[in-house]
PDB file of N, CA and C in Angstrom:
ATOM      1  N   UNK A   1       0.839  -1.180   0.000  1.00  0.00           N
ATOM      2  CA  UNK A   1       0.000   0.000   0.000  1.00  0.00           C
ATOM      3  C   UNK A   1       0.885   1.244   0.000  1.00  0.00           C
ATOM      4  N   UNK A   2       0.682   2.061  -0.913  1.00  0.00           N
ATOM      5  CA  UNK A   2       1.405   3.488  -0.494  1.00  0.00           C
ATOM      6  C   UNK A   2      -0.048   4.422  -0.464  1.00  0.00           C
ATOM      7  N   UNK A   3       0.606   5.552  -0.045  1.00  0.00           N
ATOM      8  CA  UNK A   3       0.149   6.731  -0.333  1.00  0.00           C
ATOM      9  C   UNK A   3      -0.267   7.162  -1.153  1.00  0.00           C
ATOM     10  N   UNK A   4      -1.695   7.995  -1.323  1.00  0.00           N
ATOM     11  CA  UNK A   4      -2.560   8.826  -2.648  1.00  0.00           C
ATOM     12  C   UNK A   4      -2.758   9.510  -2.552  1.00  0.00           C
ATOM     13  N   UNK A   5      -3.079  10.616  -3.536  1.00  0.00           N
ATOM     14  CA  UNK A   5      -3.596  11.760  -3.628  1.00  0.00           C
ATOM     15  C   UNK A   5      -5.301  11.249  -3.023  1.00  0.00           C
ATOM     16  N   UNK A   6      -5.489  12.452  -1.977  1.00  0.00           N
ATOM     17  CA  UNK A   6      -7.062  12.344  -1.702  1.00  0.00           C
ATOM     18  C   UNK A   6      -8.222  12.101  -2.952  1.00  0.00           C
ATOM     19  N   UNK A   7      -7.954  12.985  -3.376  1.00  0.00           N
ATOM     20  CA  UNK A   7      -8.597  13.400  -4.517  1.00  0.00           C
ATOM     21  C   UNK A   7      -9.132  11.951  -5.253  1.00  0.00           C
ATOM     22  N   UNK A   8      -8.043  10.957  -5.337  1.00  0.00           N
ATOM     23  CA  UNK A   8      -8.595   9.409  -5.907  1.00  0.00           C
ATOM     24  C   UNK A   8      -9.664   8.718  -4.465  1.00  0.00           C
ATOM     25  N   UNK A   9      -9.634   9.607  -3.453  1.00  0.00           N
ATOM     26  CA  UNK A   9     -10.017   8.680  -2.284  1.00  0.00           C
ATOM     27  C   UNK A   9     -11.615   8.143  -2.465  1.00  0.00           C
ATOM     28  N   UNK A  10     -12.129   6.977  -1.801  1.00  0.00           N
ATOM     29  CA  UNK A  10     -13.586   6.855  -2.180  1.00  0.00           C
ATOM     30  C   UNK A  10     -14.118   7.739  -1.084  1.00  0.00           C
ATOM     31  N   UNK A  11     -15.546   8.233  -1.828  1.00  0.00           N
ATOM     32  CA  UNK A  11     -16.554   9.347  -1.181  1.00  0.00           C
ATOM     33  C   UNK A  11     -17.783   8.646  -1.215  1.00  0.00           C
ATOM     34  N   UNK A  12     -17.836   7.472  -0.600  1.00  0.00           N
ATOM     35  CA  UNK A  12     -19.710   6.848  -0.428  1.00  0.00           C
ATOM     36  C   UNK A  12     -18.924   6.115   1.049  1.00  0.00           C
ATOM     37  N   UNK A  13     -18.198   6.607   2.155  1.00  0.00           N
ATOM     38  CA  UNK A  13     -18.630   6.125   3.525  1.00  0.00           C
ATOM     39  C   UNK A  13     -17.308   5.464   4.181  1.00  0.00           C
ATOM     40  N   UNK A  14     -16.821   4.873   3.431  1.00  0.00           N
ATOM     41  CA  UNK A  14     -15.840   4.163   3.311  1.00  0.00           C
ATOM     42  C   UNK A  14     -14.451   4.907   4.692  1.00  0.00           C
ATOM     43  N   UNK A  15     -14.400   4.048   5.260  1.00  0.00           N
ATOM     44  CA  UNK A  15     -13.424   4.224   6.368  1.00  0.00           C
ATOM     45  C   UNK A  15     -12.124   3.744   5.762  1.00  0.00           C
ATOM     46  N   UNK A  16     -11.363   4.662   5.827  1.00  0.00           N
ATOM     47  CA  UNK A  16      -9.750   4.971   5.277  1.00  0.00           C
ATOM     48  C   UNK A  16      -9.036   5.747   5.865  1.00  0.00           C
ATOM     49  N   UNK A  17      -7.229   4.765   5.820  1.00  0.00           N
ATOM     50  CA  UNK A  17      -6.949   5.761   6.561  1.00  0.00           C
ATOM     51  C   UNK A  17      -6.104   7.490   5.663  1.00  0.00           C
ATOM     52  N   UNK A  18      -6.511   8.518   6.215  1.00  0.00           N
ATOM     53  CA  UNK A  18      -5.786   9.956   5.828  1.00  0.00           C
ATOM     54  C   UNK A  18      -4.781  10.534   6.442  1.00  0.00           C
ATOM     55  N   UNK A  19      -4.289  10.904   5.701  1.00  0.00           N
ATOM     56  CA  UNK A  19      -2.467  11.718   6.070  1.00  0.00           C
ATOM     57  C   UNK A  19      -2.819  13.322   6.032  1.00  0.00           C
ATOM     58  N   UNK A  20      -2.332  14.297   6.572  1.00  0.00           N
ATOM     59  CA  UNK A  20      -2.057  15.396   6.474  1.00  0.00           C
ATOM     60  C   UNK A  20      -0.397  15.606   7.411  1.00  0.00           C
ATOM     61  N   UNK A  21      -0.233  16.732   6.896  1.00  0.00           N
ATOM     62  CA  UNK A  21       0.736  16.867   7.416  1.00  0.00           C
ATOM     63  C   UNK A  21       0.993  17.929   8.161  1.00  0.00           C
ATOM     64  N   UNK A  22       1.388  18.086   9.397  1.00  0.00           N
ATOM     65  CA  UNK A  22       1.299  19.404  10.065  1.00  0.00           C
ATOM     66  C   UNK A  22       2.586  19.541  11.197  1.00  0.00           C
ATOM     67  N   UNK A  23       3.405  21.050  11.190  1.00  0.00           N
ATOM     68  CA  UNK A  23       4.518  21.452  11.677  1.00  0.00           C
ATOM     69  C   UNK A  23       5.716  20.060  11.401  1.00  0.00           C
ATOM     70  N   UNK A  24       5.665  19.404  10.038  1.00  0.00           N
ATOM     71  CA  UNK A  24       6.725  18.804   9.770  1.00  0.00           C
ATOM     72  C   UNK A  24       6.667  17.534  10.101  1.00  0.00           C
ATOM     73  N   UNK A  25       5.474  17.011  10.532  1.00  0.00           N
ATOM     74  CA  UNK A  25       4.626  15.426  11.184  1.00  0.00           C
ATOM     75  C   UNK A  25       3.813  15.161  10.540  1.00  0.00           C
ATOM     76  N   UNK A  26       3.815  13.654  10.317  1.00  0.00           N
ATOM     77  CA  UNK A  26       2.907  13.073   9.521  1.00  0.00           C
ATOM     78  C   UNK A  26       1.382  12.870  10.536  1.00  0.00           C
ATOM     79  N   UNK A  27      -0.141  13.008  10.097  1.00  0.00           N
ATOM     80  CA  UNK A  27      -0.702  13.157  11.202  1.00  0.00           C
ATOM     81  C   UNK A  27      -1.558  12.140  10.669  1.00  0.00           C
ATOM     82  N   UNK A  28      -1.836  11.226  11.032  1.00  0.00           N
ATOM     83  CA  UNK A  28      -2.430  10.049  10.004  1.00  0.00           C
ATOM     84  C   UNK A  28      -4.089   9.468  11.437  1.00  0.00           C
ATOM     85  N   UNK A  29      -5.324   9.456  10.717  1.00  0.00           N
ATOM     86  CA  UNK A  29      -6.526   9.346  11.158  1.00  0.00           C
ATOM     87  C   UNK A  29      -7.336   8.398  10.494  1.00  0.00           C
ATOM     88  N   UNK A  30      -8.110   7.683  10.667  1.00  0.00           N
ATOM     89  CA  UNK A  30      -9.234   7.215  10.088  1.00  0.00           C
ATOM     90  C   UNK A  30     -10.335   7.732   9.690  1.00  0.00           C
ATOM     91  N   UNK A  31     -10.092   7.969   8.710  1.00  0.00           N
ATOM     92  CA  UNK A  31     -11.308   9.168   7.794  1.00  0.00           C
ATOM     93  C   UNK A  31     -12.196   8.236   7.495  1.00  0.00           C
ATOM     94  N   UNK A  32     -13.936   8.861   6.401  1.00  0.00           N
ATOM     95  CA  UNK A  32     -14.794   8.924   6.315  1.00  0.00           C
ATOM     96  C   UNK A  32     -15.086  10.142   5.717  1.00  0.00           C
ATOM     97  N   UNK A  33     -15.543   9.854   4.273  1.00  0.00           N
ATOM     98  CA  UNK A  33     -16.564  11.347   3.654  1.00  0.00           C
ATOM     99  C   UNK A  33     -17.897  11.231   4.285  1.00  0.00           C
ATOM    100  N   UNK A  34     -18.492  11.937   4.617  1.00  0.00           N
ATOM    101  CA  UNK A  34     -19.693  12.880   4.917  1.00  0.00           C
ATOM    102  C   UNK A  34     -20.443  13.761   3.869  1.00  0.00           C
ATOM    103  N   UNK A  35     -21.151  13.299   2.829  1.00  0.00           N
ATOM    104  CA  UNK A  35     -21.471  13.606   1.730  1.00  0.00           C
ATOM    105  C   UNK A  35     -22.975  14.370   1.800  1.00  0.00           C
ATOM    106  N   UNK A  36     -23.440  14.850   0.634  1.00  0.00           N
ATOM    107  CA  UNK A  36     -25.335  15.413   0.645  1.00  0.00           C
ATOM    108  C   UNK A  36     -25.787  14.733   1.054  1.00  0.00           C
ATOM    109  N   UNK A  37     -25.735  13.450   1.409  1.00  0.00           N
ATOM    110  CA  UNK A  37     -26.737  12.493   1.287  1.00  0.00           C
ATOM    111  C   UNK A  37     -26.644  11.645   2.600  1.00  0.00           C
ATOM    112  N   UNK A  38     -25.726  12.365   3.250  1.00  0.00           N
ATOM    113  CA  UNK A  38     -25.234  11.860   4.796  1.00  0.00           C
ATOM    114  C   UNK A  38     -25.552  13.053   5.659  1.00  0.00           C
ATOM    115  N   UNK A  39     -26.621  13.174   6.448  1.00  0.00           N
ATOM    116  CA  UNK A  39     -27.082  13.609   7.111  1.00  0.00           C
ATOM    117  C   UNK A  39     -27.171  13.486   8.969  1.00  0.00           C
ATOM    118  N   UNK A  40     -27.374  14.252   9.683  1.00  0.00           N
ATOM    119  CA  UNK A  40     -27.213  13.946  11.297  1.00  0.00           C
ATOM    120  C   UNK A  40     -28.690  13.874  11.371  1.00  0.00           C
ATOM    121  N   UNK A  41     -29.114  13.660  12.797  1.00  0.00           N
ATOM    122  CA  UNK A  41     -30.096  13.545  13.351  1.00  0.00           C
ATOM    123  C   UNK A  41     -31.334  14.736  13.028  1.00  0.00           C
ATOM    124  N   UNK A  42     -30.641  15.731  12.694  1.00  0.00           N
ATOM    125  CA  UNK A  42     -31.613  17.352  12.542  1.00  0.00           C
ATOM    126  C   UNK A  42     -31.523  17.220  11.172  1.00  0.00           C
ATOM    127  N   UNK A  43     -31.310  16.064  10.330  1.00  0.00           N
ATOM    128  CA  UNK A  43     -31.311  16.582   8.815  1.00  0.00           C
ATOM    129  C   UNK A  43     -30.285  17.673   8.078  1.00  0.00           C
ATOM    130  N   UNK A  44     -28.944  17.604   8.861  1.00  0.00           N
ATOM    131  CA  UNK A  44     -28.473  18.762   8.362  1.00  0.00           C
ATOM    132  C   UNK A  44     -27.032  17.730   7.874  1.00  0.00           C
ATOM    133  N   UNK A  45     -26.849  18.061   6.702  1.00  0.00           N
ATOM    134  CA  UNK A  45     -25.250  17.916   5.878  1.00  0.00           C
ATOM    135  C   UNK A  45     -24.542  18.894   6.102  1.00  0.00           C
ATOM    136  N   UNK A  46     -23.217  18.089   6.676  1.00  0.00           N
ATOM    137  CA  UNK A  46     -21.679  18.639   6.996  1.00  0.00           C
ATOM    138  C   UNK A  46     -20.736  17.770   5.854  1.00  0.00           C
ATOM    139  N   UNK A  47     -20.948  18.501   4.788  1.00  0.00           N
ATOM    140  CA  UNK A  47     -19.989  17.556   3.791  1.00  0.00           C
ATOM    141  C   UNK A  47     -18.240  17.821   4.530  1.00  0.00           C
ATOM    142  N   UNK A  48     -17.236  16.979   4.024  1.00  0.00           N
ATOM    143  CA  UNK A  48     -16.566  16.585   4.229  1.00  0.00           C
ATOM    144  C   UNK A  48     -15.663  15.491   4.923  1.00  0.00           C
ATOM    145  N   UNK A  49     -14.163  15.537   5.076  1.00  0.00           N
ATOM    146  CA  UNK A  49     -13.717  14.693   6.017  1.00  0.00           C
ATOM    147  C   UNK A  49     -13.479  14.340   7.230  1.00  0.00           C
ATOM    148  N   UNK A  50     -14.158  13.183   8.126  1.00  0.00           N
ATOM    149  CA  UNK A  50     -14.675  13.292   9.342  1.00  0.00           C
ATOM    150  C   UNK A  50     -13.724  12.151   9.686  1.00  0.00           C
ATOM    151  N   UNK A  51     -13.092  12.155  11.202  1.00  0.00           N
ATOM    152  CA  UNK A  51     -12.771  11.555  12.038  1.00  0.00           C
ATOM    153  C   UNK A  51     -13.347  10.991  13.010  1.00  0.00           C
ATOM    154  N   UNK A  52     -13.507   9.962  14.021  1.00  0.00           N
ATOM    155  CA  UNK A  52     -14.089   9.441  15.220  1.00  0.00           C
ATOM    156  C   UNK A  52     -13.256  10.725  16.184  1.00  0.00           C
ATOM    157  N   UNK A  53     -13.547  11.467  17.299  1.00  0.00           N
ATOM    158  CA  UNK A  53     -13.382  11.392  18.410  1.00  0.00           C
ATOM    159  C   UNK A  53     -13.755  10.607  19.514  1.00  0.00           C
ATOM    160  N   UNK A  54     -12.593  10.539  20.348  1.00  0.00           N
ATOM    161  CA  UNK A  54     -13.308  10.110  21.566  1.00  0.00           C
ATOM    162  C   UNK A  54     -13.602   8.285  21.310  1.00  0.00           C
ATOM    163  N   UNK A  55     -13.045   7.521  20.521  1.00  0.00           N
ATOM    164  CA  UNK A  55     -13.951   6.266  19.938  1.00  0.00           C
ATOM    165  C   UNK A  55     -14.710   6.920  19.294  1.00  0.00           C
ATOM    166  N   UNK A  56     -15.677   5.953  18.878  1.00  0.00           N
ATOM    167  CA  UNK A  56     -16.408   6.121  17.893  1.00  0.00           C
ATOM    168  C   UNK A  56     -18.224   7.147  18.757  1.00  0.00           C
ATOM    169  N   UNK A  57     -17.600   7.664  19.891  1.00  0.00           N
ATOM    170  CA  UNK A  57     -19.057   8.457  20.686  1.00  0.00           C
ATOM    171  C   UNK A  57     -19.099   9.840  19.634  1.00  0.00           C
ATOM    172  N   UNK A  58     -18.062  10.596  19.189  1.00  0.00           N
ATOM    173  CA  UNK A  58     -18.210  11.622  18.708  1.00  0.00           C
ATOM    174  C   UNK A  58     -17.752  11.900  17.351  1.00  0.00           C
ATOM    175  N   UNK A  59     -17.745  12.867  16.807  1.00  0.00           N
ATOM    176  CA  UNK A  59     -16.500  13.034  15.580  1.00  0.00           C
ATOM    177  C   UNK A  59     -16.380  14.189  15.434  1.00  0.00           C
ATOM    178  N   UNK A  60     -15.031  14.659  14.227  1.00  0.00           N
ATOM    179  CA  UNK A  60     -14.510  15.226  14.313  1.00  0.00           C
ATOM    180  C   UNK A  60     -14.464  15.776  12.960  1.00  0.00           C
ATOM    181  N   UNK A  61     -14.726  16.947  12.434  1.00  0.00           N
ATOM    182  CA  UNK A  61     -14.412  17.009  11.212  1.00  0.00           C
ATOM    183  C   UNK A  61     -13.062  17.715  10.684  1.00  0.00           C
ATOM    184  N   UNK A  62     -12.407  17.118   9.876  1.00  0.00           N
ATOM    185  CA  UNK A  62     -11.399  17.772   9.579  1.00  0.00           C
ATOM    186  C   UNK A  62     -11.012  18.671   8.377  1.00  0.00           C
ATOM    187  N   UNK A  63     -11.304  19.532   8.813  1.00  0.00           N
ATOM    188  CA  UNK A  63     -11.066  20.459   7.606  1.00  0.00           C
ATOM    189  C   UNK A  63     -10.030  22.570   7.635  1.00  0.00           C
ATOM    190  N   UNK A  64      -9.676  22.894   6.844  1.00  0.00           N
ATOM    191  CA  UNK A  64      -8.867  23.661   6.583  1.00  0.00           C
ATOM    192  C   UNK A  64      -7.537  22.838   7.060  1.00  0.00           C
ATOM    193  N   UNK A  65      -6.178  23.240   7.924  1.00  0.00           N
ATOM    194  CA  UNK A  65      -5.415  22.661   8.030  1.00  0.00           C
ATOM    195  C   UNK A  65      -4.873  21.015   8.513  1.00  0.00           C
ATOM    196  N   UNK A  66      -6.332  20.389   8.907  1.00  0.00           N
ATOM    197  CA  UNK A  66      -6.221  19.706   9.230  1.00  0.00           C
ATOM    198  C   UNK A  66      -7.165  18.730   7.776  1.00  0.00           C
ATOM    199  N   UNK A  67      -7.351  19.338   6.664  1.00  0.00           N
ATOM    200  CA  UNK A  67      -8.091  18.618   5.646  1.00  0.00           C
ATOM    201  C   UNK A  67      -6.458  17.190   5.445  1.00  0.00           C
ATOM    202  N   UNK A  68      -6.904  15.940   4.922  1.00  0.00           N
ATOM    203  CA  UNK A  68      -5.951  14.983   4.689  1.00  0.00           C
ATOM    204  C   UNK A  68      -6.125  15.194   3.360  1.00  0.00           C
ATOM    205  N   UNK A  69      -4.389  14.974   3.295  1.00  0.00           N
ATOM    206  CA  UNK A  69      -3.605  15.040   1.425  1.00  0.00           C
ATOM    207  C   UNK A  69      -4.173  14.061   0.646  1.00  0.00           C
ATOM    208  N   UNK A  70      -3.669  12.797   1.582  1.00  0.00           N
ATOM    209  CA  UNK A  70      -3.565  11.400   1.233  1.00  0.00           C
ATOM    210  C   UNK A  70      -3.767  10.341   1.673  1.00  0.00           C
ATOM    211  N   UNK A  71      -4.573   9.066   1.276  1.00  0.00           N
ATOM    212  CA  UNK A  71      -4.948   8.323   1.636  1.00  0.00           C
ATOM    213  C   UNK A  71      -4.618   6.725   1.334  1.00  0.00           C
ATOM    214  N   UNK A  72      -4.783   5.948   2.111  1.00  0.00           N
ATOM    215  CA  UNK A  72      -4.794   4.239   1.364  1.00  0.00           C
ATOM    216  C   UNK A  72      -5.552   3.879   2.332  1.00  0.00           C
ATOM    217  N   UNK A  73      -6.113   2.467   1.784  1.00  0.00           N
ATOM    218  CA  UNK A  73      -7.077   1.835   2.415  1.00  0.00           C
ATOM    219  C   UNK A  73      -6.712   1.312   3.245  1.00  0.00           C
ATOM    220  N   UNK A  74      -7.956   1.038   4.268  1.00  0.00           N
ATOM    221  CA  UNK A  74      -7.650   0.192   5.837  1.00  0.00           C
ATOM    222  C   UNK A  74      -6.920  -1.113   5.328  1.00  0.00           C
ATOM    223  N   UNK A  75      -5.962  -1.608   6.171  1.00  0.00           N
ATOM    224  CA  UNK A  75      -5.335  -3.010   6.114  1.00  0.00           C
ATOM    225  C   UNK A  75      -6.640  -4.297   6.211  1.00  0.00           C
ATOM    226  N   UNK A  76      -6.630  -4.931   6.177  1.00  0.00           N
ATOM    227  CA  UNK A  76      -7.547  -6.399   6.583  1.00  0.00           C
ATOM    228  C   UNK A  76      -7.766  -6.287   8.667  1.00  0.00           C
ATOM    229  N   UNK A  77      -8.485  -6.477   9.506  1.00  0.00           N
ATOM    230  CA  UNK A  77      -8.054  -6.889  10.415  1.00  0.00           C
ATOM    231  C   UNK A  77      -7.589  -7.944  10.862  1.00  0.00           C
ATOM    232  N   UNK A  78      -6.994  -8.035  12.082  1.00  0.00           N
ATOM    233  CA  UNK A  78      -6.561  -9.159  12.201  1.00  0.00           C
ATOM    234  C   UNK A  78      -7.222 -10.549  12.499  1.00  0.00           C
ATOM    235  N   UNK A  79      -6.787 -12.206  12.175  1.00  0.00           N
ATOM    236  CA  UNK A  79      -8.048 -12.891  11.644  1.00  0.00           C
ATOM    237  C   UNK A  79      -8.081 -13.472  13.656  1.00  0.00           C
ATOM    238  N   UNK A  80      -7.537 -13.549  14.457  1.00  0.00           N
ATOM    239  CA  UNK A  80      -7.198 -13.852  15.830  1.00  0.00           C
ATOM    240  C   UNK A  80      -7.070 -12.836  16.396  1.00  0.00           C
ATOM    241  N   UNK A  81      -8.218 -13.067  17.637  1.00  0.00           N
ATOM    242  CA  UNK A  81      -7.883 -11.585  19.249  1.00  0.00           C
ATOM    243  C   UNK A  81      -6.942 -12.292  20.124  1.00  0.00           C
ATOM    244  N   UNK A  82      -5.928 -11.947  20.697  1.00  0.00           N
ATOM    245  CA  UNK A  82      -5.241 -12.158  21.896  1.00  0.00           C
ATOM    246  C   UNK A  82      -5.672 -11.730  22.699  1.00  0.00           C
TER     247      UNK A  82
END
């Protein structure tokens, strides 16, 4: 897996992970687009790229300096819990 331009990233939901880069650090999150058609509880669209806070209780949207460059897809999990 390497690194992509966002721009190829999928936009229907899809949990991936995103890179941005900030003060010279790679800052890497588990994104999610948030599209028209993805809506909250009040009916209201927040397009863009969203993070979990907190676990998965809250989120986070990331955008202006914290928008991600680049992306590749989640790995497989693992097939055994220890």
């Amino acid at each position: 897996m390497e690194w992509q331009p966002i721009s190829t990233a999928p936009k229907d939901g899809t949990e991936i992970i995103g890179m941005y880069v900030h003060i010279e650090t790679q800052v890497v999150h588990n994104v999610f687009w948030m599209g028209e058609d993805d809506t909250d509880e009040h009916g209201n669209a927040d397009i863009g790229w969203w993070t979990y806070e907190y676990g998965e209780v809250g989120r986070l949207k990331l955008d202006g300096w914290m928008t991600p460059t680049h992306w590749m897809p989640l790995p497989e999990p693992p097939k055994e819990t220890v």
